[in-house]
Protein backbone atom coordinates (compact mmCIF):
# COMPACT_ATOMS: atom_id res chain seq x y z
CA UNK A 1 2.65 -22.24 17.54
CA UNK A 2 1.53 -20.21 14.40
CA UNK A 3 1.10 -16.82 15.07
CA UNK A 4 -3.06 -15.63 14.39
CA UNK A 5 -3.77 -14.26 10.98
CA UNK A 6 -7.49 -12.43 11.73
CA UNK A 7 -9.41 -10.98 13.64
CA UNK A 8 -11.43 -13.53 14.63
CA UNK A 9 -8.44 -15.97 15.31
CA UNK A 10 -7.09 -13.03 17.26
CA UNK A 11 -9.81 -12.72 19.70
CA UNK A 12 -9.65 -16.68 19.97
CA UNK A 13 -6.80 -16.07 22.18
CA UNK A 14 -6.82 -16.55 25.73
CA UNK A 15 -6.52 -12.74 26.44
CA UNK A 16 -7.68 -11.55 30.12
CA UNK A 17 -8.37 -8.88 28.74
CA UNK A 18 -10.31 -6.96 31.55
CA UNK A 19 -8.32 -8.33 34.76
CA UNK A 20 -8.33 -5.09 35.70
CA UNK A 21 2.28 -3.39 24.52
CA UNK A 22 12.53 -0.72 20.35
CA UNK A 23 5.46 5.83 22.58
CA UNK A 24 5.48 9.98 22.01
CA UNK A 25 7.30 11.76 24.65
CA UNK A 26 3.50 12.16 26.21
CA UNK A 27 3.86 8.86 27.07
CA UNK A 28 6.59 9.79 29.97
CA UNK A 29 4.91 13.20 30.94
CA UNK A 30 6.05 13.69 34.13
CA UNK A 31 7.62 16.39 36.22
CA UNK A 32 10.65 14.78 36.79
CA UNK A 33 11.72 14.30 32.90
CA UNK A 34 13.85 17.11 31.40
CA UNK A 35 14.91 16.76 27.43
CA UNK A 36 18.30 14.78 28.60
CA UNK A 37 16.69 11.96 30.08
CA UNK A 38 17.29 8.40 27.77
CA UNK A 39 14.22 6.51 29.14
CA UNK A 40 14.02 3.41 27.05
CA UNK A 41 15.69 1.32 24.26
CA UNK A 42 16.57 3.41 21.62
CA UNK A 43 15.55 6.76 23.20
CA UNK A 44 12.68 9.08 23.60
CA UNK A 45 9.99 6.75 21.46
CA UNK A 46 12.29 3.97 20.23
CA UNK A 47 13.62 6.31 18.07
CA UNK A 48 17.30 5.90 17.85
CA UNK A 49 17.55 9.72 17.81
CA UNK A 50 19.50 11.82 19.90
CA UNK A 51 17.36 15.40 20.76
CA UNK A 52 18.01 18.09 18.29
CA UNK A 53 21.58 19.88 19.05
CA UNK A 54 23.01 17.15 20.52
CA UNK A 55 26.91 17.40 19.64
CA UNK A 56 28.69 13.78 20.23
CA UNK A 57 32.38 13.34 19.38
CA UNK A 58 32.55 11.99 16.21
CA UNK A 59 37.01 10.99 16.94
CA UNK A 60 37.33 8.61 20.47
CA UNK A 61 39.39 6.07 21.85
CA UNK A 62 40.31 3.89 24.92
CA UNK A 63 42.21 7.53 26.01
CA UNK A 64 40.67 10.04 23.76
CA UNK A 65 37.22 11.86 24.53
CA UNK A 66 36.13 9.12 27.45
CA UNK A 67 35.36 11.61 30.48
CA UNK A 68 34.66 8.54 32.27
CA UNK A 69 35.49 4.08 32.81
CA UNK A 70 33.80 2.83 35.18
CA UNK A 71 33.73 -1.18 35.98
CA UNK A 72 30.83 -3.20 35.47
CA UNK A 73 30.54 -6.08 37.93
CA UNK A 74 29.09 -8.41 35.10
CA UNK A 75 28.09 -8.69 31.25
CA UNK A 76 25.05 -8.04 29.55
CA UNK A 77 23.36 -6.56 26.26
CA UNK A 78 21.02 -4.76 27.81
CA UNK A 79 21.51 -0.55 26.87
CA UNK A 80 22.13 1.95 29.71
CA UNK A 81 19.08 4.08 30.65
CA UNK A 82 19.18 7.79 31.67
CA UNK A 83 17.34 9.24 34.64
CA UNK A 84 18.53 12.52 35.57
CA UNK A 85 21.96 12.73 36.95
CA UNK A 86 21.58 8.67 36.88
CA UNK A 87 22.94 6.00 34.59
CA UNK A 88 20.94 2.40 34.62
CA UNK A 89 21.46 -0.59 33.88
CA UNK A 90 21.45 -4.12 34.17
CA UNK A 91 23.61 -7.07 34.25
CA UNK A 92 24.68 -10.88 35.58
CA UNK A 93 27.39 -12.25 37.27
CA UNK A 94 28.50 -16.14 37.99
CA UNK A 95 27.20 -18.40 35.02
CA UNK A 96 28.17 -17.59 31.04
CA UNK A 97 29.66 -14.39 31.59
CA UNK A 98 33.13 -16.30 29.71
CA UNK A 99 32.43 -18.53 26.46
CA UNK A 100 35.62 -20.85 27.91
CA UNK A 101 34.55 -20.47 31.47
CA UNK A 102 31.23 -20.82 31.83
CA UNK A 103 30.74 -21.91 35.34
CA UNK A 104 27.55 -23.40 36.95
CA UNK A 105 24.23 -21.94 36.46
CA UNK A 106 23.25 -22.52 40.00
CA UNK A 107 25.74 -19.53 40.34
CA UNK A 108 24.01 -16.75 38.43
CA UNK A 109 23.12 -13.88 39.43
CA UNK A 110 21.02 -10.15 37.80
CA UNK A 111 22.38 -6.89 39.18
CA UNK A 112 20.44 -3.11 38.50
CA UNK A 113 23.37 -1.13 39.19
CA UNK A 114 22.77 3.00 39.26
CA UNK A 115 25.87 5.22 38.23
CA UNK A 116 26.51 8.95 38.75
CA UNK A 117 26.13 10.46 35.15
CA UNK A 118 28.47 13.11 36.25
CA UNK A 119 31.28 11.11 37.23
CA UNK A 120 30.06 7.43 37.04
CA UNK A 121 30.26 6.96 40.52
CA UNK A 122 28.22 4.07 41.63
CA UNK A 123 25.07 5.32 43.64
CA UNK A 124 23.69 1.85 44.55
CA UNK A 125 22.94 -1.78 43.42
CA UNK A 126 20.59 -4.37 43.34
CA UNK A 127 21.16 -8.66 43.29
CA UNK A 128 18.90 -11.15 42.91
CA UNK A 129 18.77 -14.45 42.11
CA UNK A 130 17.29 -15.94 39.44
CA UNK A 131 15.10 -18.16 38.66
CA UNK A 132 16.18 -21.76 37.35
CA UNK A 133 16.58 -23.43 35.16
CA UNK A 134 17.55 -20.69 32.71
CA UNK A 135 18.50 -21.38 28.95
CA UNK A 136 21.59 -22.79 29.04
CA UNK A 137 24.96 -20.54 27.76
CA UNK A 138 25.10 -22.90 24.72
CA UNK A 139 24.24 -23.12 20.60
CA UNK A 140 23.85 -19.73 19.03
CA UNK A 141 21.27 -17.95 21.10
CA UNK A 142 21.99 -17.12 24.97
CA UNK A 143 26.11 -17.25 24.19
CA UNK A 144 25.52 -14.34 21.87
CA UNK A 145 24.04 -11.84 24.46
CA UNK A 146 23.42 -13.12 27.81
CA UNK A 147 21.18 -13.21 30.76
CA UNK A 148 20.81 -9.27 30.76
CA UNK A 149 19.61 -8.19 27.57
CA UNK A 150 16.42 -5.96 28.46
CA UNK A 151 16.70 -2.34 28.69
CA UNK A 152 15.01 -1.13 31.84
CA UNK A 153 12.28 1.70 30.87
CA UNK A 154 11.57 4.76 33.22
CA UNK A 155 8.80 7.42 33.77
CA UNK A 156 11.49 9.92 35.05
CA UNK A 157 9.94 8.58 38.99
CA UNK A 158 10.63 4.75 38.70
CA UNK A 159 12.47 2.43 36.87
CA UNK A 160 11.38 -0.75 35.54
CA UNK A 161 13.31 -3.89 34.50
CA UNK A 162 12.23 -7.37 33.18
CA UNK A 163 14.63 -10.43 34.14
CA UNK A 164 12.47 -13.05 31.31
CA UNK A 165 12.35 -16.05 33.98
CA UNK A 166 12.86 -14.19 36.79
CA UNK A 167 10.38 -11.70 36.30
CA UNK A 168 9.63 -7.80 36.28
CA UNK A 169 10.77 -5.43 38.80
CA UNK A 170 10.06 -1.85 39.66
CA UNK A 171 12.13 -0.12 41.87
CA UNK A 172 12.17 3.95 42.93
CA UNK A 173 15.34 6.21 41.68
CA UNK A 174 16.81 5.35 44.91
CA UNK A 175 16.78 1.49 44.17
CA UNK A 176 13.75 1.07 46.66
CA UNK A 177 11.90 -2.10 45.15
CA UNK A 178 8.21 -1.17 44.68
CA UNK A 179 6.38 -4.79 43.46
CA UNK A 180 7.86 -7.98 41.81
CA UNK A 181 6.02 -9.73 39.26
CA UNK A 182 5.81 -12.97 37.30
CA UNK A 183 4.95 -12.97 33.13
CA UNK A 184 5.84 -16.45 32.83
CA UNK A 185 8.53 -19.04 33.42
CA UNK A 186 8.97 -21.05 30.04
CA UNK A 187 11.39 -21.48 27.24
CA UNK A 188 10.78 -20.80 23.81
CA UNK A 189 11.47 -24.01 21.54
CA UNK A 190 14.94 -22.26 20.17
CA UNK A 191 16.62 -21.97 23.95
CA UNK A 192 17.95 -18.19 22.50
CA UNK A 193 16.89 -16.43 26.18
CA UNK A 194 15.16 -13.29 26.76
CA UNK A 195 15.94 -10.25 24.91
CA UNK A 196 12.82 -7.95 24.42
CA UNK A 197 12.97 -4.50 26.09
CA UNK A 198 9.50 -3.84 28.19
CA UNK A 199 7.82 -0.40 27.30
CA UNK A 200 5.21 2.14 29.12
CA UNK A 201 1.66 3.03 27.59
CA UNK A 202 0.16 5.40 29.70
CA UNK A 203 0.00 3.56 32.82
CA UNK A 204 0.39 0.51 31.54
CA UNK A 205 3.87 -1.68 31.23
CA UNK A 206 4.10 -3.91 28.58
CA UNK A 207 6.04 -6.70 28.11
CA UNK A 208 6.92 -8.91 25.42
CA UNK A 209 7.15 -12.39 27.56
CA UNK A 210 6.90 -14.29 24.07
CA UNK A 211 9.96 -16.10 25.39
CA UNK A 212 8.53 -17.04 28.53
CA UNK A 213 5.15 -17.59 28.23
CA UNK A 214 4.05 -17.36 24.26
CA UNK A 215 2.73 -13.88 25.75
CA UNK A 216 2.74 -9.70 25.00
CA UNK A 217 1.61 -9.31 29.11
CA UNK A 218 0.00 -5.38 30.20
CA UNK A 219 1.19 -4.63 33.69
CA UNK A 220 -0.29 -1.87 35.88
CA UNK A 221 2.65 0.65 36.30
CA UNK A 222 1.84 1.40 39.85
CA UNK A 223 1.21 -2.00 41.62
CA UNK A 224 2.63 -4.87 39.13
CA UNK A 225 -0.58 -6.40 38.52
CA UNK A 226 -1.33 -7.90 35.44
CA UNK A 227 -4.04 -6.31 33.50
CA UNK A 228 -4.30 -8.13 30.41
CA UNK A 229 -2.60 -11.40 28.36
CA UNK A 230 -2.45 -12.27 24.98
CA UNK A 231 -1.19 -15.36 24.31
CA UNK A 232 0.13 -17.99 21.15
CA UNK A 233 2.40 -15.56 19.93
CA UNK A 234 6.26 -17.07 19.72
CA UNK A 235 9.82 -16.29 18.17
CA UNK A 236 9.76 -12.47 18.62
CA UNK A 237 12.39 -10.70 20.43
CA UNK A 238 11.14 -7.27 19.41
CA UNK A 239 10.55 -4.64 21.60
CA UNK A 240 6.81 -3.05 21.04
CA UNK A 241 6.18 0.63 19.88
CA UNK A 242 3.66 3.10 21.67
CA UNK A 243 2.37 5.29 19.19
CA UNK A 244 -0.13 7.98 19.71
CA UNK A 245 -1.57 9.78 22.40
CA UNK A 246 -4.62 9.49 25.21
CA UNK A 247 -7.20 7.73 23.78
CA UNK A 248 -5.59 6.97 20.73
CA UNK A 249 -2.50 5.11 21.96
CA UNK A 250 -1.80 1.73 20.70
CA UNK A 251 1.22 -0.47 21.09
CA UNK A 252 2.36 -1.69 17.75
CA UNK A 253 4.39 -5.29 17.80
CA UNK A 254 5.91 -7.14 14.48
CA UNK A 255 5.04 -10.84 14.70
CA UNK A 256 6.06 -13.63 12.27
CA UNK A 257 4.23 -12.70 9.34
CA UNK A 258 2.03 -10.04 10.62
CA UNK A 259 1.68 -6.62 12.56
CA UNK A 260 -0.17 -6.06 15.21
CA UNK A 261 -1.34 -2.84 17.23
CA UNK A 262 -3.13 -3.26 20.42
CA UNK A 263 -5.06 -1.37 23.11
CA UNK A 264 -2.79 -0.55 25.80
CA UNK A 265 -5.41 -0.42 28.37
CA UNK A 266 -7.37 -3.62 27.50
CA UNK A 267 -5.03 -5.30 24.96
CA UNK A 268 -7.81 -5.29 22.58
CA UNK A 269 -6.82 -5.74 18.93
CA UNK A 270 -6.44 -1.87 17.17
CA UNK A 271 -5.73 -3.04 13.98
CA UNK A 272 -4.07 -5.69 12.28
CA UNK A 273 -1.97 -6.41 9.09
CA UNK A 274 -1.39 -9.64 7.28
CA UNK A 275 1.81 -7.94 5.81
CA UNK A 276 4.44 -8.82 8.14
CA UNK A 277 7.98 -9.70 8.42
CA UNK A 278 7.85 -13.32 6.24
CA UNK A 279 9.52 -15.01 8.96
CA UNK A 280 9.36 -17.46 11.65
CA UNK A 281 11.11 -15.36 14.01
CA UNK A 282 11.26 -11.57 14.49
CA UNK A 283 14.20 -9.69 16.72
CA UNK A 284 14.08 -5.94 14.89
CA UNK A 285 12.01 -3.80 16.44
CA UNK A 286 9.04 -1.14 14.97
CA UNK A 287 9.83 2.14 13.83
CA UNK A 288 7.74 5.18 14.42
CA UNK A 289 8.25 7.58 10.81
CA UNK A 290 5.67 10.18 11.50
CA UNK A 291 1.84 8.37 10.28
CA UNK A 292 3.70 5.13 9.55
CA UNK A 293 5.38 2.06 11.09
CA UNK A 294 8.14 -0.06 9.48
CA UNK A 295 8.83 -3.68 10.53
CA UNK A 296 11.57 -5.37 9.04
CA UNK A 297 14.05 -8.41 10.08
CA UNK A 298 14.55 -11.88 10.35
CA UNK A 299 16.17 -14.16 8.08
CA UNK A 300 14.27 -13.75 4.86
CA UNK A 301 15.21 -9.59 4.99
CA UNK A 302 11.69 -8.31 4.29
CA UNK A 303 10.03 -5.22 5.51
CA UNK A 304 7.10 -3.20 5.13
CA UNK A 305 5.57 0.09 5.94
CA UNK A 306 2.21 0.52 6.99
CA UNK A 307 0.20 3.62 7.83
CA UNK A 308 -1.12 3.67 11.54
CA UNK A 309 -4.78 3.87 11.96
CA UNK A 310 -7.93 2.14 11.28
CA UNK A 311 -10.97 0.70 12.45
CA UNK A 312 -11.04 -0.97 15.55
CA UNK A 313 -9.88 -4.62 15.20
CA UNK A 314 -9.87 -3.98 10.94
CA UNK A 315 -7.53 -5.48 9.10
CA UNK A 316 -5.77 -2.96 7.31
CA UNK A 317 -3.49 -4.96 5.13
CA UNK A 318 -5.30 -3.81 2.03
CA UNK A 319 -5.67 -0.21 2.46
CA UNK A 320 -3.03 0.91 5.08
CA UNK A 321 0.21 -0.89 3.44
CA UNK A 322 2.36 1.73 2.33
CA UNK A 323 5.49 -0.30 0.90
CA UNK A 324 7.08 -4.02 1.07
CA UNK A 325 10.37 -4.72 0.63
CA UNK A 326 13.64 -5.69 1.41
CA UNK A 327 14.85 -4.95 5.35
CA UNK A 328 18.02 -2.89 5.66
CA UNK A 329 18.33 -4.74 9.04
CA UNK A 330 18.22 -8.21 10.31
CA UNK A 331 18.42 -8.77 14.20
CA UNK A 332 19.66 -5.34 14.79
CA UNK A 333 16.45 -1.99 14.76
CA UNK A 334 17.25 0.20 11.91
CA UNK A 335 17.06 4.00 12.58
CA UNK A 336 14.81 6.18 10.85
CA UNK A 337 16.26 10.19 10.11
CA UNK A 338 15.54 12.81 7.25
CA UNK A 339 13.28 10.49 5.50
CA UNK A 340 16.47 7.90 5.29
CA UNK A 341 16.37 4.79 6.82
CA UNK A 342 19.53 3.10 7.87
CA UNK A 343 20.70 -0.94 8.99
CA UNK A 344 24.44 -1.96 9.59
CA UNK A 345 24.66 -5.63 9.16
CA UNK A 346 26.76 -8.45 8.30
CA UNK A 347 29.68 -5.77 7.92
CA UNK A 348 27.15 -4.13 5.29
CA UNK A 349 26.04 -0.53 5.44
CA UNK A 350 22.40 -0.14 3.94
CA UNK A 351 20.15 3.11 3.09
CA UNK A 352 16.83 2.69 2.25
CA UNK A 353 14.02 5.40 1.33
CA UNK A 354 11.82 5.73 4.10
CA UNK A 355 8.94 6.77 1.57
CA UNK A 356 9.14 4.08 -0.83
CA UNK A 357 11.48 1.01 0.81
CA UNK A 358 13.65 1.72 -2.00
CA UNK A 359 17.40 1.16 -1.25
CA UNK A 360 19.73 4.10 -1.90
CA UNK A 361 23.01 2.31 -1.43
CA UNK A 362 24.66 -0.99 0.09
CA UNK A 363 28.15 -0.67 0.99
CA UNK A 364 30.52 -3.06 2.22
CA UNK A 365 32.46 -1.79 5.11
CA UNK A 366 36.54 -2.06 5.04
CA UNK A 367 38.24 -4.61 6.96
CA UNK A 368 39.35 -2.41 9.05
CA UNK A 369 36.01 -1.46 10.23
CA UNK A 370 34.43 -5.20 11.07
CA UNK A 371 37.31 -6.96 11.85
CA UNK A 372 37.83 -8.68 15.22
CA UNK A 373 39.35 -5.54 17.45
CA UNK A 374 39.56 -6.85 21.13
CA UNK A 375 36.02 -9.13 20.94
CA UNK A 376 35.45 -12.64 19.69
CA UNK A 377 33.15 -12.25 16.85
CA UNK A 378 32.57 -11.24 13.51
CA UNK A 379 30.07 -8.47 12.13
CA UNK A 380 27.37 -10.98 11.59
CA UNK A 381 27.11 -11.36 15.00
CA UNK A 382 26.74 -7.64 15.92
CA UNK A 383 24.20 -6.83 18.35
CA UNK A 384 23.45 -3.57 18.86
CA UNK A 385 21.43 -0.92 17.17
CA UNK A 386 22.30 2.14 15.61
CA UNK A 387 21.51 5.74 16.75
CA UNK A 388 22.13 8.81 15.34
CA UNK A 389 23.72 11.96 17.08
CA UNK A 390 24.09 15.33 15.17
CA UNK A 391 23.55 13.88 11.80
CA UNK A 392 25.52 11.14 11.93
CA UNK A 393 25.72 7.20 12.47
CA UNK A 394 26.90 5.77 15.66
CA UNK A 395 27.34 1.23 15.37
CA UNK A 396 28.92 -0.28 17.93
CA UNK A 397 30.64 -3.70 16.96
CA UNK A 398 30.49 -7.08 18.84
CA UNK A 399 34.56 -6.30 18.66
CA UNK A 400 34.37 -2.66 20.22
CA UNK A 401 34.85 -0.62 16.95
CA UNK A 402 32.57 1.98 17.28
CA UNK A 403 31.90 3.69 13.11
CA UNK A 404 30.50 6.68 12.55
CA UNK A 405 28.76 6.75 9.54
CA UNK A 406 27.04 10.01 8.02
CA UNK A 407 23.04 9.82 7.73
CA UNK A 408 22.52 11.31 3.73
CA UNK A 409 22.02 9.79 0.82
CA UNK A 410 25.28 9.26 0.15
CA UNK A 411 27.80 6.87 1.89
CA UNK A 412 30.91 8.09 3.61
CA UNK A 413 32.01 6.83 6.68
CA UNK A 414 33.32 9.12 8.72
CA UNK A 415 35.50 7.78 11.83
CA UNK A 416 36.35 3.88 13.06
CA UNK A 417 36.87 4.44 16.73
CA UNK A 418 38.51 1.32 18.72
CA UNK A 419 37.82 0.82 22.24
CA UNK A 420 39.61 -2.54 21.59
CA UNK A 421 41.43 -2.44 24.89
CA UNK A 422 38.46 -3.53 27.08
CA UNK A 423 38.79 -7.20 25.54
CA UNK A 424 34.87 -8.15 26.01
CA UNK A 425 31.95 -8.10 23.97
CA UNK A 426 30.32 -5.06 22.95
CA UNK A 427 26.19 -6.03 22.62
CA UNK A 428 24.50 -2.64 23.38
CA UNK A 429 22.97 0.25 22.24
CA UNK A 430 24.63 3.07 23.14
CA UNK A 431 22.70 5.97 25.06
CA UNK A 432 22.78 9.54 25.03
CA UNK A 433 22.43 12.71 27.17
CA UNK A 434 23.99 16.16 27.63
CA UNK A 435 26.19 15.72 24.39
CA UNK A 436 27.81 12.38 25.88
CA UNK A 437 26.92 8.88 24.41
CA UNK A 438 27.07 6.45 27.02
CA UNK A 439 27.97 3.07 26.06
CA UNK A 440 28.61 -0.51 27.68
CA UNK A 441 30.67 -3.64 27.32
CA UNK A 442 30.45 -7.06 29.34
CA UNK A 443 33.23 -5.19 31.50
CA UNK A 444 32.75 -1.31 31.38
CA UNK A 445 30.29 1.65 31.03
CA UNK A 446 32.00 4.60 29.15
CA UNK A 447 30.96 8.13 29.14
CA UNK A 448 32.39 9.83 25.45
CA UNK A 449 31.93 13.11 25.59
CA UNK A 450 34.88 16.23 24.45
C-alpha cells in the first residue's frame, strides 16, 4: 500500500484517534531512574550515546575485560535493556534458532529473561507461546534476525516488550505481568518478521505494528489499551523518535518516502515532510541532533535532515528541510556525536557532517575486521547499530568482531576485538551502564567492563 503523501490523505486514514509513536530523558521521569539506567534501543533518547564519563574498554576478548558470560537460553536481535541492578532482554527458543536445524514452528517459543547486572545472575524468566503462524525462518528476512528482535523499553517501574504476532506485554521489575495486548496479527507482503523497537511518549506506548497490521498503534502505558491507530503505512522496521517535551512532544517516524511526526496523545498528524527516505522500505531509525531529525536508509542510501517544528498538520517539506543526501547507513541507525555522524556498513566505515550531509570520509575496513570470525555471515549482513562510549565507536559484527572506531573527523580504527569463540550470530546493539557495555549473541550476554 503506498504510504500517504498530505495532509489530507493523512487524515483519510482510519485513525481512532480519540479511543481514549531507535524521547528527552523527561520522557522517563521517574523516581526510580538514576543516570545508569539503558531504557530503550539505543539509549537514553535513541541516541546511541553512552552518558558523559562513561569509560568502556576499548582492548577485550573471549578472556580479556569480560567480568561476566552468562548463557542465554535462546537467540535473538533484540538489545539488552538496563533497569537498575537489572539486565533485560528477550529471546526464542524451539523453531529457527539454527539455519541447518530449523525445527518445527509449532515449537517456538519468546522468553523475557532478567539478569543480575552485578554478576549476571538470572533473577527470573518469562515463556510464552506464540502466536501462529509466524513468518517462516526462510529467504532473507526472518533467517537474518529472528523471532526476538524488539528491544523492550522501560520507565525505570515497568518494562514493556512487543512479540509482533504475539503481541505487547508489560510486566513489573519483578516479572509480574501487568496487561497483554494485541496490535495486529498479519504479515507484511516481504515475510522479513518483526523488528521495530516500541517507545514511551509520556504515557503513551507506541508501537510500530507496520508488520502486523500496516499500523504505528498508541497504547495506554498503564492498562494496555489502545488509544489511537493509524493505519496504510507498510515496509518500515524503524523504531519511532520522541522528541520534545509536555505539550510539545511528538513522535517522529521515517516512512517510505516521507517523515512523519505525530501527536503522542491523539496520533494526530504534527507535521509532515514529503522529503523522505526514497525507498520502498525503511529499517534505520530517526536521529534526534539537537532542533533537527535525520532519516536515512534503505536501498537507494538517501537521507535528509529536517528541522522539528511547525504548524500543526503543515507540511514542512519546503521550509523545514535542512539537507538531502546520501545515508551513511542502510539497515543499521547511524549515531550522531560532536556534530559527526557515523554508519558502518557493508564492511564500509562512513562520516558524514551532521550540519550539511556532507561526507567526511568512506573507508573500507581491513579484512581482518569484517571477515567471518566465529558467525556465518558477511558485513553486509550486519545487524546491529553503533554506539559510542568515551569518544569512540563501538560495531558489533554478525561474526562477533567487535571494532572500535574513533568518532573525529578523521578515520583511525582503533581496536578489532574477537569474541569469535561463542560461534553464533551477533545481531544486537550493545548496551551500556556503570562503564560496562553489555552485549548479546544468539548464545550469551557479556558484561565488558576492566
Amino acid at each position: 500500500m503506498t504510504i500517504p503523501v498530505s495532509k489530507t490523505r493523512f487524515d483519510n486514514l482510519i485513525c481512532v484517534a480519540f479511543l481514549g509513536l531507535f524521547g528527552f530523558v523527561s520522557v522517563f521521569a521517574t523516581e526510580n531512574v538514576v543516570a545508569e539506567d539503558w531504557l530503550r534501543f539505543r539509549g537514553t533518547n535513541g541516541t546511541g550515546v553512552a552518558p558523559e564519563g562513561t569509560s568502556t574498554p576499548t582492548k577485550f576478548s573471549a578472556t580479556q575485560n569480560v567480568k561476566w558470560k552468562e548463557a542465554i537460553p535462546g537467540a535473538g536481535a533484540s538489545s539488552p535493556i538496563i533497569v537498575g541492578d537489572k539486565v533485560i532482554l528477550t529471546c526464542y527458543t524451539g523453531y529457527g534458532q539454527d539455519r541447518d536445524e530449523i525445527g518445527e514452528m509449532d515449537q517456538l517459543k519468546r522468553h523475557v529473561i532478567c539478569y543480575s547486572k552485578s554478576d549476571g545472575s538470572k533473577l527470573w524468566q518469562k515463556d510464552y507461546d506464540p502466536h501462529l503462524p509466524e513468518d517462516a525462518f526462510r529467504g532473507m528476512g526472518v533467517p537474518e534476525h529472528g523471532y526476538a528482535s524488539s528491544t523492550p523499553v522501560s520507565d525505570g517501574t515497568n518494562v514493556y516488550v512487543f512479540f509482533g504476532k504475539s503481541g505487547v506485554i508489560a510486566l513489573d521489575l519483578d516479572g509480574n505481568e501487568l496487561w497483554k495486548s494485541n496490535v495486529g496479527t498479519g504479515s507484511g507482503d516481504r515475510k522479513w518478521g518483526s523488528g521495530a523497537s516500541p517507545v514511551l511518549a509520556g504515557d503513551t506506548l507506541v508501537v510500530n505494528a507496520t508488520d502486523e497490521s500496516s499500523s504505528v498503534i498508541g497504547l495506554d502505558k498503564n492498562t494496555g489499551k489502545e488509544l489511537w491507530r493509524n493505519e496504510g503505512i507498510t515496509n518500515v522496521w524503524g523504531t519511532p523518535l520522541a522528541v520534545g517535551t509536555g505539550d510539545e512532544q511528538s513522535v517522529v517516524i521515517s516512512v517510505p518516502k516521507e517523515v512523519w511526526a505525530m501527536d503522542p496523545a491523539t496520533g494526530k498528524l504534527d507535521w509532515y515532510s514529503t522529503n523522505g527516505v526514497a525507498d520502498s522500505s525503511v529499517s534505520s531509525s530517526p536521529v534526534l541532533d539537537g532542533d533537527k531529525v535525520i532519516c536515512m536508509g534503505g536501498r537507494s542510501g538517501t537521507g535528509v535532515a529536517l528541522k522539528l517544528g511547525g504548524a500543526k498538520g503543515a507540511d514542512v517539506t519546503e521550509t523545514h528541510t535542512v539537507w538531502q543526501g546520501k545515508a551513511v547507513a542502510r539497515i543499521m541507525t547511524p549515531v550522531v556525536y560532536d556534530g559527526l555522524m557515523f554508519g558502518i556498513s557493508r564492511g564500509v566505515v562512513t562520516c558524514g557532517d551532521a550540519a550539511t550531509g556532507e561526507e567526511i570520509y568512506k573507508e573500507r575496513l581491513p579484512s581482518e575486521a569484517v571477515g567471518q570470525g566465529g558467525g556465518r555471515r558477511g558485513p553486509s549482513s550486519d545487524y546491529s547499530s553503533p554506539v559510542v562510549s568515551g569518544g569512540n565507536i563501538y560495531q558489533v559484527l554478525k561474526n562477533g568482531n567487535v571494532l572500535v572506531i574513533a568518532a573525529k573527523r578523521e578515520f583511525e580504527l582503533v581496536a578489532v576485538n574477537k569474541l569469535d569463540d561463542d560461534g553464533t550470530e551477533f545481531n544486537s546493539t550493545p548496551a551500556f551502564s556503570d562503564n560496562q557495555m553489555f552485549i548479546r549473541s544468539n548464545k550469551y550476554l557479556y558484561c565488558i567492563g576492566e
